[in-house]
Protein backbone atom coordinates (compact mmCIF):
# COMPACT_ATOMS: atom_id res chain seq x y z
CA UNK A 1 0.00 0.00 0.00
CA UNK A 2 1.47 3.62 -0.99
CA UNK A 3 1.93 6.39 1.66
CA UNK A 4 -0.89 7.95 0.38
CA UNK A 5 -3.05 5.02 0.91
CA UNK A 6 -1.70 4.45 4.06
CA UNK A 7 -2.38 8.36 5.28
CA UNK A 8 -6.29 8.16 3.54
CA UNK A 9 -6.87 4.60 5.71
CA UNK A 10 -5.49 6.50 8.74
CA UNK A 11 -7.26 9.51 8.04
CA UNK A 12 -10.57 7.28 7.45
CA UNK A 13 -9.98 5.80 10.92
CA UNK A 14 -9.36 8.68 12.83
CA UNK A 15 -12.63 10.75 11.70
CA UNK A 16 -14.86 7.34 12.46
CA UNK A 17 -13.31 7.55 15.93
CA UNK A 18 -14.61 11.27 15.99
CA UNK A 19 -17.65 10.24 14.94
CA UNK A 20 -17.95 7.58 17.19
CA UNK A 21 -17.29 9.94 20.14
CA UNK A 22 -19.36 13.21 18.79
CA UNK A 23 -22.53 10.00 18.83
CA UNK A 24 -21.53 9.00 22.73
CA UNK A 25 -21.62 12.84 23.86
CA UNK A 26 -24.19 13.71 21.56
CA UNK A 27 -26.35 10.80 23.55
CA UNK A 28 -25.21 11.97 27.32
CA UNK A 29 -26.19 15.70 25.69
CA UNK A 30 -29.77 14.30 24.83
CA UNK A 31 -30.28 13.09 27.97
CA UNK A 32 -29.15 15.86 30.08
CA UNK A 33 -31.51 17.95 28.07
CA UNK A 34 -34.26 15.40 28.10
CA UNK A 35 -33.62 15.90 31.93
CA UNK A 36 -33.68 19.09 32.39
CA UNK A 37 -36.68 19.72 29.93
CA UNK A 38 -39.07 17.60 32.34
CA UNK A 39 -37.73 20.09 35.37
CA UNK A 40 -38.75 22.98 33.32
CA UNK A 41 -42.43 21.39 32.77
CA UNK A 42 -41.82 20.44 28.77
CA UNK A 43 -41.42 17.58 26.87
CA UNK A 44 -39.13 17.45 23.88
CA UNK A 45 -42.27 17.97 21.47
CA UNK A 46 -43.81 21.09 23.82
CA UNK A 47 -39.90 21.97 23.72
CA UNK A 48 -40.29 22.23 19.69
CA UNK A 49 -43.63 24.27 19.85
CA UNK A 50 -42.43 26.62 21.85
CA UNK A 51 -39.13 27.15 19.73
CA UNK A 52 -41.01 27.16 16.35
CA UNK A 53 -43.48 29.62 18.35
CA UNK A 54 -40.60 32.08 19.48
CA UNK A 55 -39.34 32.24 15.82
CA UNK A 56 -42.67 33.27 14.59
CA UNK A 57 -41.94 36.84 15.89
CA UNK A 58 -44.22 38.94 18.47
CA UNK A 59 -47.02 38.51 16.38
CA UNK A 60 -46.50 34.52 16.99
CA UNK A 61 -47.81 32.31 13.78
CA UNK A 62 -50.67 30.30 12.98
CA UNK A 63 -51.54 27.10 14.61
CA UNK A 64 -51.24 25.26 10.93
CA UNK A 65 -48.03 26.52 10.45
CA UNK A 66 -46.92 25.44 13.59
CA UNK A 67 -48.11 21.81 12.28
CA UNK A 68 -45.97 22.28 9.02
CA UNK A 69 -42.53 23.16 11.00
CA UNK A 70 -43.09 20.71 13.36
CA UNK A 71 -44.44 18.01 10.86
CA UNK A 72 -46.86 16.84 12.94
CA UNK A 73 -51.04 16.22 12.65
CA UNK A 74 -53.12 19.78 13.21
CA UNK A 75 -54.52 17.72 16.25
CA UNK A 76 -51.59 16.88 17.74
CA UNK A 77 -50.65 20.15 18.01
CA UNK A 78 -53.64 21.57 18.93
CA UNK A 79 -53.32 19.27 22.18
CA UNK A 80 -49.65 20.55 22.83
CA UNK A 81 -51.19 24.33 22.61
CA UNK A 82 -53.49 23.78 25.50
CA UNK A 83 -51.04 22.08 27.26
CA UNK A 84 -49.17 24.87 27.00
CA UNK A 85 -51.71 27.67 26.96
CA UNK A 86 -52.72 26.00 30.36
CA UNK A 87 -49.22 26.15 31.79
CA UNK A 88 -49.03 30.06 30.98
CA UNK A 89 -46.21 30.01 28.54
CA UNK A 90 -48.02 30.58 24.89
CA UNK A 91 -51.60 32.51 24.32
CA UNK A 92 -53.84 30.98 21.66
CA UNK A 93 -56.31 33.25 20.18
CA UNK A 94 -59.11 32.64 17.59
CA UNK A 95 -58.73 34.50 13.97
CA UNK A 96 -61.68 37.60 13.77
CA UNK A 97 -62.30 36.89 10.06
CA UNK A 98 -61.87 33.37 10.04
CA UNK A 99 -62.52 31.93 14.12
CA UNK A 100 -61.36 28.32 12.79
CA UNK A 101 -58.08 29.89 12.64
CA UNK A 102 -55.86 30.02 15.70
CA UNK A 103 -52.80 32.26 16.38
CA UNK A 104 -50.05 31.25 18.59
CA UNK A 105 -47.92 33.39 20.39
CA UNK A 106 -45.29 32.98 23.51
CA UNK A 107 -45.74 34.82 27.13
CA UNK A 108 -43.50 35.97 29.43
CA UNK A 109 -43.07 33.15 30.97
CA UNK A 110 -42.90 30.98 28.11
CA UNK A 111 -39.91 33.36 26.82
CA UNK A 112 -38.40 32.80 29.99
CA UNK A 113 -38.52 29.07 30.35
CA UNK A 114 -37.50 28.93 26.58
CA UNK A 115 -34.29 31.26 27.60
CA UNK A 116 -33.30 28.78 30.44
CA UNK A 117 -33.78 25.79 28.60
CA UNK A 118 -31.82 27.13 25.57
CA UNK A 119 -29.07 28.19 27.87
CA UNK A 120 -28.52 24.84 28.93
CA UNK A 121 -28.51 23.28 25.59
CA UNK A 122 -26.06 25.67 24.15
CA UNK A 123 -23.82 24.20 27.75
CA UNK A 124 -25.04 20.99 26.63
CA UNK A 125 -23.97 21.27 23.02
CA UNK A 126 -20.61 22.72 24.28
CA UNK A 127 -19.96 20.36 26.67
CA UNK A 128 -19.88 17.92 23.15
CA UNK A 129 -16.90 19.93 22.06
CA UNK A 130 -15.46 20.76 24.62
CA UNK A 131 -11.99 18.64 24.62
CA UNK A 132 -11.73 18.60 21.26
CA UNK A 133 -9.44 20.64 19.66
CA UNK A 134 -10.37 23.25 17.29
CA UNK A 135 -9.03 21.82 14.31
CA UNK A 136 -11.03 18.08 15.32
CA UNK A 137 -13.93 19.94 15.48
CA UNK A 138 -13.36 21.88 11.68
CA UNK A 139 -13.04 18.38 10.68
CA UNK A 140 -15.80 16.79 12.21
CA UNK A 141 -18.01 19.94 11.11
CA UNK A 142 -16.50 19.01 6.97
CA UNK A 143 -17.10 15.26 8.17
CA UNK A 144 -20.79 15.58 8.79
CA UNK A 145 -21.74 18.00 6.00
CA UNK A 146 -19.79 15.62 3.58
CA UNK A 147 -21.69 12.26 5.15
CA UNK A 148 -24.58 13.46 6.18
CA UNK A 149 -25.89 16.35 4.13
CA UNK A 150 -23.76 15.20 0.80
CA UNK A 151 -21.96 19.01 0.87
CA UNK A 152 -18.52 18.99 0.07
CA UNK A 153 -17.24 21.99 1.67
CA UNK A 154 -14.29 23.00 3.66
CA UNK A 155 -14.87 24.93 7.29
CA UNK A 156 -12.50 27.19 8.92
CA UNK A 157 -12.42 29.37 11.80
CA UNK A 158 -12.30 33.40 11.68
CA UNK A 159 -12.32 35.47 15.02
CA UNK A 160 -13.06 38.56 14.97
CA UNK A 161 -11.18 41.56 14.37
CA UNK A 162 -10.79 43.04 17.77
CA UNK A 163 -9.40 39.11 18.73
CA UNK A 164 -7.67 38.33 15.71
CA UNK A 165 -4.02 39.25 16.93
CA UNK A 166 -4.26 37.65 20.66
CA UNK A 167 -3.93 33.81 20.76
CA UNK A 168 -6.32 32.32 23.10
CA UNK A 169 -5.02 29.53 25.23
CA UNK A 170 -7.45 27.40 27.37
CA UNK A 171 -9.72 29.78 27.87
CA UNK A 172 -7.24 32.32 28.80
CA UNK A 173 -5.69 35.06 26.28
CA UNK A 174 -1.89 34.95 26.34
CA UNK A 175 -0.54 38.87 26.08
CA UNK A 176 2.54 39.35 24.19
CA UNK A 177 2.35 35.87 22.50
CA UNK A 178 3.82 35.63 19.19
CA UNK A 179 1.76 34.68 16.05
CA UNK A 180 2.32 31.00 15.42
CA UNK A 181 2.81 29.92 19.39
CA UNK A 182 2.83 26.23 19.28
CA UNK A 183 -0.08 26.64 22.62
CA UNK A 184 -3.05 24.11 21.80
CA UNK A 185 -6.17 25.92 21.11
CA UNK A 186 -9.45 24.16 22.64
CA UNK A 187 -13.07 24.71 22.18
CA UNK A 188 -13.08 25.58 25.61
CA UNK A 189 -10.91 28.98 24.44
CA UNK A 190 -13.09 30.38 22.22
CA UNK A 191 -15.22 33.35 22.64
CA UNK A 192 -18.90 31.89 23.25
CA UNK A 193 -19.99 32.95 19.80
CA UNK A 194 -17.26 31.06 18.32
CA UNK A 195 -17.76 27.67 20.10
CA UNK A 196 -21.53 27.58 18.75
C-alpha cells in the first residue's frame, strides 16, 4: 500500500473515531436535556412548539403553520397548545375573520422558560466539544456535511477583528504571544460565539 493510501486509511480511521465519540456525547447531551426539559415542565415535542413559536416573531404564527414546521397532525398540536396555553407560557387566540383559525404566540413566561432551557442546551452542546481541539472539530463539522448532508465543503475558523491578533489559550488570552505559538487551542478557548 502507498503512503498515500496508508495516510487516507489512517485519516478514514481517525474521523470514524470522531464520529464515534461526537454519537456517545451527543447521547449523554440528549439526555441531560431530556432531563432538564421535564424540570422545566416540557417535553421534547412542547420543547419544539415553543421554539417554532418564538421564531414566529411577536405577532407569533398560525396554529397550521406550527403543524408544518413541526411536521406533525393539526390535532396533535392543537393538544400541545393547551397544554401549554394552560401552563401560561403561549396565548392561543381565535382569527376575527376566520374563528377556525388560531394564532399562537409565547408569554412571558414561556420566553423565559424557553431562555433557560436554551441556555442549557447551548452548555449541553458545548460540553460535546469541549476537549476537542479546534481543528477536530473543523473536521468533524466538513465530516458531517460531507456524510450526512452530501456538501462537500471545507470549514474554517475566523475570530473577529478586535481578537484576531491575541492567541487564546485554554480559555485564557496569552498577552505578548507571538503569532504562530505552538499553545493548543481548545473549544473551551473560544469566545462563546465562536464555540456555537
Amino acid at each position: 500500500m502507498s503512503t498515500d493510501g496508508v495516510r487516507s486509511a489512517r485519516d478514514a480511521l481517525a474521523d470514524i473515531a470522531l464520529v464515534a465519540q461526537l454519537r456517545s456525547a451527543f447521547g449523554e447531551a440528549q439526555a441531560v436535556m431530556a432531563q432538564t426539559l421535564v424540570g422545566f415542565g416540557l417535553t421534547e415535542q412542547r420543547y419544539q412548539l415553543l421554539l417554532v413559536v418564538a421564531a414566529g416573531g411577536a405577532e407569533g404564527m398560525g396554529q397550521g403553520a406550527i403543524a408544518r414546521d413541526m411536521h406533525r397532525p393539526e390535532s396533535r398540536i392543537s393538544l400541545l397548545v393547551r397544554e401549554l396555553v394552560d401552563s401560561g407560557m403561549i396565548e392561543a387566540t381565535r382569527d376575527g375573520a376566520d374563528r377556525r383559525q388560531v394564532n399562537v404566540r409565547l408569554l412571558k413566561d414561556g420566553e423565559a422558560t424557553l431562555d433557560r432551557a436554551i441556555c442549557v442546551q447551548r452548555e449541553s452542546l458545548h460540553g460535546l466539544i469541549a476537549n476537542l481541539e479546534v481543528s477536530e472539530v473543523t473536521r468533524l463539522a466538513e465530516l458531517v456535511a460531507r456524510t450526512y448532508l452530501g456538501l462537500d465543503l471545507s470549514v474554517s475558523l475566523r475570530r473577529p477583528a478586535r481578537e484576531a491578533a491575541r492567541p487564546i489559550v485554554r480559555g485564557r488570552v496569552r498577552r505578548g504571544a507571538a503569532p504562530g505559538t505552538e499553545a493548543r487551542e481548545t473549544v473551551s478557548g473560544l469566545p462563546p460565539h465562536a464555540a456555537m
